[in-house]
Protein backbone atom coordinates (compact mmCIF):
# COMPACT_ATOMS: atom_id res chain seq x y z
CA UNK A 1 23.81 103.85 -23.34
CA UNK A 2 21.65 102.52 -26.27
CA UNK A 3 18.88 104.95 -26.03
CA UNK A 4 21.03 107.61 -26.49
CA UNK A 5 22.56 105.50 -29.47
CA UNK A 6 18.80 105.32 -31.00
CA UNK A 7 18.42 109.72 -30.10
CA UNK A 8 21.55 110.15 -32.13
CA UNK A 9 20.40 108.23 -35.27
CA UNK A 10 16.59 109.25 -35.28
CA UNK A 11 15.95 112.15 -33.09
CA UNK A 12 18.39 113.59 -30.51
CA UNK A 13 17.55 116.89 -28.82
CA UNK A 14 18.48 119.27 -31.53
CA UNK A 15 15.63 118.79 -34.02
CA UNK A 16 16.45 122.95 -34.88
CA UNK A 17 20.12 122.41 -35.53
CA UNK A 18 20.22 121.85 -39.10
CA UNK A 19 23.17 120.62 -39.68
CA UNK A 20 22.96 117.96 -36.97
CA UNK A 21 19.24 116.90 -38.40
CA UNK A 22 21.22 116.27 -41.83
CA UNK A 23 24.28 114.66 -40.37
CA UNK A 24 21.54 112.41 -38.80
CA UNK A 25 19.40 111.55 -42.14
CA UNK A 26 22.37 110.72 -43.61
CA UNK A 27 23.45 108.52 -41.07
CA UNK A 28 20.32 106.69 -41.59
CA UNK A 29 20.78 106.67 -45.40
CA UNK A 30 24.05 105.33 -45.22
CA UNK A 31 23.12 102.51 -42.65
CA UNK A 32 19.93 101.55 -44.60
CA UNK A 33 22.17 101.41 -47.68
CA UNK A 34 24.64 98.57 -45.94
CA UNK A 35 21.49 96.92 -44.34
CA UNK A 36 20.22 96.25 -48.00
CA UNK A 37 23.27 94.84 -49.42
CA UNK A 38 25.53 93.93 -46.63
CA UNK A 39 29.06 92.43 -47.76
CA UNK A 40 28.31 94.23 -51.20
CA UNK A 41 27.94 97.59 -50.02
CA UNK A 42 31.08 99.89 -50.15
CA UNK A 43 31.57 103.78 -49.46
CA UNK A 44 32.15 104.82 -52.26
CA UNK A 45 28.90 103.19 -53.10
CA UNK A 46 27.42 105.32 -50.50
CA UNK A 47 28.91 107.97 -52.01
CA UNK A 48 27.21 107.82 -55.33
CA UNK A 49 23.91 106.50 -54.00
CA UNK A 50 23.65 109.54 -51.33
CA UNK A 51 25.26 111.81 -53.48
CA UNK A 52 27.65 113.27 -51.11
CA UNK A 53 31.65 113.59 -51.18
CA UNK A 54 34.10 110.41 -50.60
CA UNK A 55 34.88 112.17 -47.65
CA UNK A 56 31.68 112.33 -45.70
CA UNK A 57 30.74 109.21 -46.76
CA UNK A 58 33.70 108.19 -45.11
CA UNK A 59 32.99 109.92 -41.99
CA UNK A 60 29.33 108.36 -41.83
CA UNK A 61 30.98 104.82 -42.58
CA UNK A 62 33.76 105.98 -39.66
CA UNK A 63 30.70 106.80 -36.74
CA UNK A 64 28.73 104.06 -38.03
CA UNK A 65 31.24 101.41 -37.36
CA UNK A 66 32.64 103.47 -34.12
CA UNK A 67 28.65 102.85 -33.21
CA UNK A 68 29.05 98.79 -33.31
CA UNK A 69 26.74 99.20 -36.19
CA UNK A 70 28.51 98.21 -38.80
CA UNK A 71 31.76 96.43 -39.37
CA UNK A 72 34.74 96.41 -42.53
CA UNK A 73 33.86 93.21 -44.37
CA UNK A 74 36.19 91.29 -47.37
CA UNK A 75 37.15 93.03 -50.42
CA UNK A 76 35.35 93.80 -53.45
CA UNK A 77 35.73 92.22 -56.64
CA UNK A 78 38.54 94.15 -58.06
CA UNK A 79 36.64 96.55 -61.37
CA UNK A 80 40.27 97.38 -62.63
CA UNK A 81 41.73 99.28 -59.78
CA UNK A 82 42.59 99.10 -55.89
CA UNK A 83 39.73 97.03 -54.63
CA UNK A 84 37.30 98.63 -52.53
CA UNK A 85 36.60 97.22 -48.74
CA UNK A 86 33.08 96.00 -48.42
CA UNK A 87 30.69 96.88 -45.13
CA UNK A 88 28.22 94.86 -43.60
CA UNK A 89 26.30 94.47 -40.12
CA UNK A 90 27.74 94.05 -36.93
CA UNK A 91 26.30 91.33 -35.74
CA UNK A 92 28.28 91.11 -32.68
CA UNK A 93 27.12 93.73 -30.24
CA UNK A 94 23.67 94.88 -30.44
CA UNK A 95 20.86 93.27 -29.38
CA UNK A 96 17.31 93.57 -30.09
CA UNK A 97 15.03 91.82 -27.12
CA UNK A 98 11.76 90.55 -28.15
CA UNK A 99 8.84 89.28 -26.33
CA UNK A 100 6.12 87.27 -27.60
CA UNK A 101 3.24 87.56 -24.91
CA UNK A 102 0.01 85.39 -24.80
CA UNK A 103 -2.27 84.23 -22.21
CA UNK A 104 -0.66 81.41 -20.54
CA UNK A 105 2.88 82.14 -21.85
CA UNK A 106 5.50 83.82 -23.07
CA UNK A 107 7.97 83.56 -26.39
CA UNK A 108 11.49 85.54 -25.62
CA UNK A 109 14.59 85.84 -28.06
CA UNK A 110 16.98 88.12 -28.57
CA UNK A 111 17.80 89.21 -32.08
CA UNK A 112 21.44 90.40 -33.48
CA UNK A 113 21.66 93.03 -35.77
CA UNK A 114 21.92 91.17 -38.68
CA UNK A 115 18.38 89.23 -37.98
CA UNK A 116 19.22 86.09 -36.97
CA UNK A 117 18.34 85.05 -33.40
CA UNK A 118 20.87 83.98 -31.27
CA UNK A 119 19.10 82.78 -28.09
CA UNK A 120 15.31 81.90 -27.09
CA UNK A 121 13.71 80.55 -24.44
CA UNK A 122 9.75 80.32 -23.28
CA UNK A 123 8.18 80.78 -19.93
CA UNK A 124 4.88 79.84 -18.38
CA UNK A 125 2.80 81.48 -15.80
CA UNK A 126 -0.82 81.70 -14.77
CA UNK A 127 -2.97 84.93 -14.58
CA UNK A 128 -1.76 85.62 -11.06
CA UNK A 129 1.85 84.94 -11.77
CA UNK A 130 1.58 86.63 -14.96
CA UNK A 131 3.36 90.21 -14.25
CA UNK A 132 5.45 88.60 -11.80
CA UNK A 133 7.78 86.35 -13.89
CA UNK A 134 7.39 88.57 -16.62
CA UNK A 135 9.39 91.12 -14.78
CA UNK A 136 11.97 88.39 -13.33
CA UNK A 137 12.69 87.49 -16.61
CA UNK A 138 13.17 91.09 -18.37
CA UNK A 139 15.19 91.65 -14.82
CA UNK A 140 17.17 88.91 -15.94
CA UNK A 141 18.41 89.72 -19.21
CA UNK A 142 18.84 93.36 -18.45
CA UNK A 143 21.34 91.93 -16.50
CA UNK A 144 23.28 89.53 -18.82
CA UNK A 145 23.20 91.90 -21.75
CA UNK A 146 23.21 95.06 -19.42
CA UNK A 147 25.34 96.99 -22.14
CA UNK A 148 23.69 95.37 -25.43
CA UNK A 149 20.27 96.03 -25.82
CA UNK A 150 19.28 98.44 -27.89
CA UNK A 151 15.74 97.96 -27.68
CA UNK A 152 12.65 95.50 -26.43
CA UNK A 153 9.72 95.06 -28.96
CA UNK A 154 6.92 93.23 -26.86
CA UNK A 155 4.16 91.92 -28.97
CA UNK A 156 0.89 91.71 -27.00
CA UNK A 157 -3.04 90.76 -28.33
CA UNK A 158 -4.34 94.02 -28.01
CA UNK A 159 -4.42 97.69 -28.89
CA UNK A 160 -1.64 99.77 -28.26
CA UNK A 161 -0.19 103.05 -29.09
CA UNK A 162 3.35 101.95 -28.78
CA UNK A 163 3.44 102.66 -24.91
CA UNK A 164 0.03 101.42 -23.33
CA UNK A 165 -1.97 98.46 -23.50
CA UNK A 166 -4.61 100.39 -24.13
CA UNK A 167 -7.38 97.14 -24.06
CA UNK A 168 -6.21 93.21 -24.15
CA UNK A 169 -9.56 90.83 -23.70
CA UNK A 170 -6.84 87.97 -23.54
CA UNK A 171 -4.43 89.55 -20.89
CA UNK A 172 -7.44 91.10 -19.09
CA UNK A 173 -5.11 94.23 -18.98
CA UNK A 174 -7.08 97.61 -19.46
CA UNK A 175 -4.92 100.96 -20.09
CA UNK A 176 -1.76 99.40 -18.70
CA UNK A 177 1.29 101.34 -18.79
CA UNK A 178 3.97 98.23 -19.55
CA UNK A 179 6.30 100.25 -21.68
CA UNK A 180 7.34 102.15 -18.93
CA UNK A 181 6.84 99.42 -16.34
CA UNK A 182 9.24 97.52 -18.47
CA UNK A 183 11.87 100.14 -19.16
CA UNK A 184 12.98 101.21 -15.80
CA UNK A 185 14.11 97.11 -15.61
CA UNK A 186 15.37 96.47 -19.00
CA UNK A 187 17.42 100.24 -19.17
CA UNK A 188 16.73 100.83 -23.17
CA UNK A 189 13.12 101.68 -24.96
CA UNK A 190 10.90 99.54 -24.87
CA UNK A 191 8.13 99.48 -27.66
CA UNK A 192 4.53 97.56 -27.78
CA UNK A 193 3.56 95.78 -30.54
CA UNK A 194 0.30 94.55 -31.85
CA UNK A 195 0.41 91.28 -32.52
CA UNK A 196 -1.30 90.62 -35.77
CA UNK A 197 0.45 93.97 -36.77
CA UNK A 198 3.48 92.32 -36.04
CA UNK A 199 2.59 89.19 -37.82
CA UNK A 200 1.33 91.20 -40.72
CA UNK A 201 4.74 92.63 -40.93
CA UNK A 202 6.26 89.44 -40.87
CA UNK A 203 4.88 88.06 -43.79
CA UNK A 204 5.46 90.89 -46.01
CA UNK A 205 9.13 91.14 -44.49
CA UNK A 206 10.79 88.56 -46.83
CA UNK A 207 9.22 89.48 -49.73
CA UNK A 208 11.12 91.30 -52.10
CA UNK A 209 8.19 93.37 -53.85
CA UNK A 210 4.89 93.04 -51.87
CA UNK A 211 1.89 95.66 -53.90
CA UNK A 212 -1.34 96.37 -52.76
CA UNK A 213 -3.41 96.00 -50.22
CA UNK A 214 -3.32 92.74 -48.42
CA UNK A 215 -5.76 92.20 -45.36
CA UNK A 216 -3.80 89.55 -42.87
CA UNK A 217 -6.19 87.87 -39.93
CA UNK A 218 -4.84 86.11 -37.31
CA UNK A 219 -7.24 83.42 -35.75
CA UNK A 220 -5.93 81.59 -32.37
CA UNK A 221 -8.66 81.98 -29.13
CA UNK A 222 -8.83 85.81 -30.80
CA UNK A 223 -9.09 87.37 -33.69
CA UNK A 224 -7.51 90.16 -34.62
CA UNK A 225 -6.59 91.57 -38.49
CA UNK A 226 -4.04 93.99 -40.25
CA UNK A 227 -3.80 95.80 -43.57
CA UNK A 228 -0.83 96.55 -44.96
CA UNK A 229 -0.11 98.70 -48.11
CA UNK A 230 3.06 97.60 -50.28
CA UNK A 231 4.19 95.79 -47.60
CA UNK A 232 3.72 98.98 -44.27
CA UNK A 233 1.79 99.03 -41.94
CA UNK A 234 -1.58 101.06 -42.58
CA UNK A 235 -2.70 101.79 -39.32
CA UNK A 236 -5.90 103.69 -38.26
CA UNK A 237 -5.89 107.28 -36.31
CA UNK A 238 -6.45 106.01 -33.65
CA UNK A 239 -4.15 102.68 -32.96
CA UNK A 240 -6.79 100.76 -33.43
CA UNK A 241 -7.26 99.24 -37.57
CA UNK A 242 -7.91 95.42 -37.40
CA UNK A 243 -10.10 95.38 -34.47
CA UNK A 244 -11.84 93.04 -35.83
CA UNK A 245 -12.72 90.30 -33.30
CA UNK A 246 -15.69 91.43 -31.65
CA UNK A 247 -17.59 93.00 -33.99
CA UNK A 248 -20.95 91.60 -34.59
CA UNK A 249 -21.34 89.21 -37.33
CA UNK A 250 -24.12 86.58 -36.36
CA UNK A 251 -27.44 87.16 -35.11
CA UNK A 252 -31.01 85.57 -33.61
CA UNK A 253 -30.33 82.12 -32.12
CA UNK A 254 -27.40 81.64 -33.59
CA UNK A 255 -25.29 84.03 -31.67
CA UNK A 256 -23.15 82.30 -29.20
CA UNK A 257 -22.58 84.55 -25.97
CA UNK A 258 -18.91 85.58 -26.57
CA UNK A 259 -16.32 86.07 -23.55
CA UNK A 260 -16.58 90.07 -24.07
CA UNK A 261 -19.89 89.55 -22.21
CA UNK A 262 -21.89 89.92 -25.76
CA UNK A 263 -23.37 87.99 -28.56
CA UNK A 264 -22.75 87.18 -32.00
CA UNK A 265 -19.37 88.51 -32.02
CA UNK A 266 -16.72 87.06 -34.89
CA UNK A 267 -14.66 85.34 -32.10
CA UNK A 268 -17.74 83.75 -30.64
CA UNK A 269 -18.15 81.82 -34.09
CA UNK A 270 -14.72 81.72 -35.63
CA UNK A 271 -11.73 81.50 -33.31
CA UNK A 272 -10.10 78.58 -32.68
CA UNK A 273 -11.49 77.89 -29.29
CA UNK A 274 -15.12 78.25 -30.85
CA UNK A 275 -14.38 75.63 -33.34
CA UNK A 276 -11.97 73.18 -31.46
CA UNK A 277 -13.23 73.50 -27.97
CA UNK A 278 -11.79 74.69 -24.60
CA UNK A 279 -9.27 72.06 -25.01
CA UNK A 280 -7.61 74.59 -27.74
CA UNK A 281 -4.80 77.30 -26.31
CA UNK A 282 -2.24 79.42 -28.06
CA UNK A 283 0.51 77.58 -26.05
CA UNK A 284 -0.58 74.47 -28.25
CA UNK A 285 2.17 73.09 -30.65
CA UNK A 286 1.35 72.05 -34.30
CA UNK A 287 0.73 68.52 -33.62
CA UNK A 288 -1.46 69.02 -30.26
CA UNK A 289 -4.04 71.31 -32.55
CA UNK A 290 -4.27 68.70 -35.12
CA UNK A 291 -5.56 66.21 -33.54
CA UNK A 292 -7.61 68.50 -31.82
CA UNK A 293 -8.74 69.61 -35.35
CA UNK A 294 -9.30 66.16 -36.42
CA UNK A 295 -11.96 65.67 -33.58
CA UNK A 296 -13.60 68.63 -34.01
CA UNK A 297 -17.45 68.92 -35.04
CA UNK A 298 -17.81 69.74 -38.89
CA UNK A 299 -20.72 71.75 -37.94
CA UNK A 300 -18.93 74.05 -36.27
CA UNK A 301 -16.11 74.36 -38.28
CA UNK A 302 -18.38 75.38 -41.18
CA UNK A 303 -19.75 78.00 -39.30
CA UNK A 304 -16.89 79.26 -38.08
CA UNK A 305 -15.52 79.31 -41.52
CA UNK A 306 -19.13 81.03 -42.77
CA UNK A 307 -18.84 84.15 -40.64
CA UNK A 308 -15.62 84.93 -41.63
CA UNK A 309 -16.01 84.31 -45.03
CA UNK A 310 -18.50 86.77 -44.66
CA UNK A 311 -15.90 89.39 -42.88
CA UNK A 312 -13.57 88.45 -45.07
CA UNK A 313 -16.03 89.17 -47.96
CA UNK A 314 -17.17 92.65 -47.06
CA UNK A 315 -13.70 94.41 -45.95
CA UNK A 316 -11.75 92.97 -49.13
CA UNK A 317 -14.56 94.74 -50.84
CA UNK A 318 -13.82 97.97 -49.17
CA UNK A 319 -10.04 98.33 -49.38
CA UNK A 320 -9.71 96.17 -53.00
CA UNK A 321 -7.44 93.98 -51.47
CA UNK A 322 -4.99 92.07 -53.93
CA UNK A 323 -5.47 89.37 -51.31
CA UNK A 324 -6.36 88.17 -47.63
CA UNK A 325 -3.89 85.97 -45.50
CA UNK A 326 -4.86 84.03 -42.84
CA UNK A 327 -1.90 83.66 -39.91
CA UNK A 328 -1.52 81.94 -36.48
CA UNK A 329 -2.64 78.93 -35.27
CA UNK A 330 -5.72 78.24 -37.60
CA UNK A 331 -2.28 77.63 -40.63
CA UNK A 332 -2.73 74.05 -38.67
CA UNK A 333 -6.59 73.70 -39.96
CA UNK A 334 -5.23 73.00 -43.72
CA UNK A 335 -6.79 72.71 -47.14
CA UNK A 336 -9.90 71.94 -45.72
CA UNK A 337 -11.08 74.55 -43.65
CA UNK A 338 -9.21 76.80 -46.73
CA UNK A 339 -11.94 75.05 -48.80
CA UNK A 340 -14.72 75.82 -46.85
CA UNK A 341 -13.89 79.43 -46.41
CA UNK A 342 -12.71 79.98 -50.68
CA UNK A 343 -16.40 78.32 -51.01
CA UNK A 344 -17.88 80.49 -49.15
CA UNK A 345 -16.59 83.93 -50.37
CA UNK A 346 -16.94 81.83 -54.14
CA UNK A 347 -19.13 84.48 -55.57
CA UNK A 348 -18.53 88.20 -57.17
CA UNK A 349 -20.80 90.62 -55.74
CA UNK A 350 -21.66 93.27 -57.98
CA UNK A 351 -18.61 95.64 -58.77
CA UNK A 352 -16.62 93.65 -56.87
CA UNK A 353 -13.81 91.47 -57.94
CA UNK A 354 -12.84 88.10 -55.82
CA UNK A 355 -9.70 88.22 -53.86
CA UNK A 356 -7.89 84.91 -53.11
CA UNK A 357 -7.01 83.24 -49.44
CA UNK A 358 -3.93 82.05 -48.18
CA UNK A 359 -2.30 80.91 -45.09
CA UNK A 360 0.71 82.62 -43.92
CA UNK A 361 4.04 81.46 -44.50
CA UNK A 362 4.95 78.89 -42.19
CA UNK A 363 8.56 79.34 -42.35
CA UNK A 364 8.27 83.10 -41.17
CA UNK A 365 9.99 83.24 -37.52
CA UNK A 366 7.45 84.55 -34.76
CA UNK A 367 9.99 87.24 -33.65
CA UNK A 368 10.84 88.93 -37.20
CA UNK A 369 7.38 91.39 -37.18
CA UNK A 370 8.22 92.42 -34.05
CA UNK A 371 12.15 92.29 -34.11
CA UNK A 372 11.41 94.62 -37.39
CA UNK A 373 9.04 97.23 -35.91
CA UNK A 374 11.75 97.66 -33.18
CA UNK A 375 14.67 98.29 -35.48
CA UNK A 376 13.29 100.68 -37.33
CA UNK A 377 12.31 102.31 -34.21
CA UNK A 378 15.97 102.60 -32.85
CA UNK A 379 17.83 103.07 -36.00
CA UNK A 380 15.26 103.99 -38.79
CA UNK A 381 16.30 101.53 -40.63
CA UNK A 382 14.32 97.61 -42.50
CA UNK A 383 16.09 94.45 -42.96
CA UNK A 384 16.41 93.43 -46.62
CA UNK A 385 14.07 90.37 -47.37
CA UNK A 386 17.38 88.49 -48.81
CA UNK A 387 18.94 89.06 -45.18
CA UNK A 388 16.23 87.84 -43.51
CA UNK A 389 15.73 84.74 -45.64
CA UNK A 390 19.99 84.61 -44.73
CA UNK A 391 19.27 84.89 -41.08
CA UNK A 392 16.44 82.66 -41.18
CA UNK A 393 18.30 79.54 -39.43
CA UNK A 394 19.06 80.67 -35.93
CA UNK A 395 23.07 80.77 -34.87
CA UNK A 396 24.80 78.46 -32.59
């Protein structure tokens, strides 16, 4: 069963048996090691890099393959003696199940081991069919891939602690237990996912050295933000960094009545639907929020782009950000609302320095944040940015 798979290589139930809690690291060093450079990767590289005997690296290579983990790949260039048999990532057996979930719909792919996404597929519902055919569909490929998935990552607007929705304005879901609702159909962990966390992660996934603090912000009809710290995650206490959306930021007459029920909130001025209209949706493709963008009022745009230069401005301050990204839909505004944000924040406060602004990349797939956070939940173990880039196209 795959959750026992993911107990063996991260936790298990003998966390005072020494020798199996070191059997177990170095399971997940040797893995990690093939997951960096897979089809260069040998053991007796692991060998050297671990520092262990031929023979237990060996034996880790052995369980690791006898896991469906890994697989024997071609043969390495020859350095003068026998040639050494390469490893790399079985691609063939595990599967990582990820769901995208917004307001109106739904984004589902399953991911191989190797990154690369082998099947997709999106579904629509309304509020009141919402749970509903999100539970037909899990139901579903629980029982295609009954003895393949190793793990669901769902990504959902709203705070989480990896278990509960703890608060989702979008979903209208307060303190919803979905992990587990979702588990007993799907029969492997299931772990929540912010989803600017998971964007956040995205971004910084393919990168091959990403430094400093970098403050991501999606904007779609919410608004949520990240921070991440040489490319991780650096989450709050309490689940709940990035919050962002409905804190205050406009006051007097010109705070719009937000859909929290209050005034003056970020969203209210700055999300997508406050600047394009109702007409705007998440569901929207490129092309459909274009031309929406193209009709919209300048007025509004500028505002929306004032308050959160004005966010942007005062929480780059605090962490000294090396820079801000700006991620989801609002990548289709372009140069121009860019412009009117970079003017904007186009002044150095005192002891401050000016950070620049960037749109995310648009080649970075929706399910890699996500598809990421899950992996290294089951197996403790990150994609290298040069397989991700590889797995970037997905497979027939």
């Amino acid at each position: 069963m795959e959750s026992d798979l993911g107990n063996r290589m991260l936790n298990g139930d003998d966390a005072h048996d020494t020798q199996s809690s070191v059997r177990r690291a170095n399971l997940r060093r040797a893995l990690q090691l093939v997951f960096r450079s897979p089809g260069v990767e040998t053991r007796a590289g692991i060998s050297r890099a671990t520092g262990l005997t031929a023979a237990t690296a060996s034996s880790l290579v052995a369980e690791l393959i006898d896991s469906r983990l890994i697989v024997d790949g071609a043969q390495a260039r020859s350095t003068g003696g026998k040639r050494a048999t390469t490893l790399t990532i079985d691609a063939e057996h595990h599967l990582i199940l990820v769901m995208v979930l917004r307001p109106t719909d739904a984004r589902i792919a399953l991911v191989a081991l190797d990154g690369t996404e082998v099947a997709s597929r999106r579904i629509a519902y309304s509020e009141g069919t919402r749970d509903r055919t999100l539970e037909e569909a899990v139901a579903d490929i629980a029982a295609a891939y009954v003895d393949r998935l190793l793990i669901a990552g769902i990504q959902i607007p709203g705070t989480t602690d990896g278990r509960r929705v703890f608060e989702s304005v979008q979903l209208g879901w307060t303190d919803v237990a979905l992990a587990d609702r979702l588990e007993a159909l799907v029969k492997a962990p299931v772990l929540l996912v912010n989803d600017v966390d998971a964007e956040a992660i995205a971004e910084s996934a393919t990168e091959d050295e990403p430094s400093g603090y970098r403050l991501f912000i999606h904007i779609g009809t919410g608004i949520g933000a990240a921070v991440t710290l040489d490319g991780e995650l650096a989450p709050g206490p309490r689940d709940r960094a990035g919050e962002i959306g409905h804190v205050q930021v406009q006051f007097g007459e010109h705070a719009r009545v937000c859909r929290c029920g209050r005034r003056g909130c970020l969203e209210s001025a700055s999300s997508m639907t406050a600047m394009l209209g109702d007409g705007f949706d998440d569901s929207l493709d490129d092309e459909a929020i274009a031309a929406l963008a193209a009709a919209a009022d300048v007025d509004r745009l500028a505002e929306g782009a004032r308050a959160l230069a004005r966010t942007i401005k005062l929480i780059a301050a605090v962490l000294d950000a090396a820079e801000v990204v700006i991620g989801g839909p609002a990548r289709v505004l372009g140069d121009r609302f860019l412009r009117l944000v970079q003017d904007e924040m186009d002044y150095t406060a005192t002891g401050t320095a000016n950070v620049p602004v960037r749109f995310a990349d648009a080649d970075a797939s929706i399910a890699t944040g996500v598809a990421q956070v899950a992996l290294s939940s089951a197996l403790g173990v990150r994609w290298s940015p040069a397989q991700l880039r590889a797995a970037s196209v997905p497979r027939a």
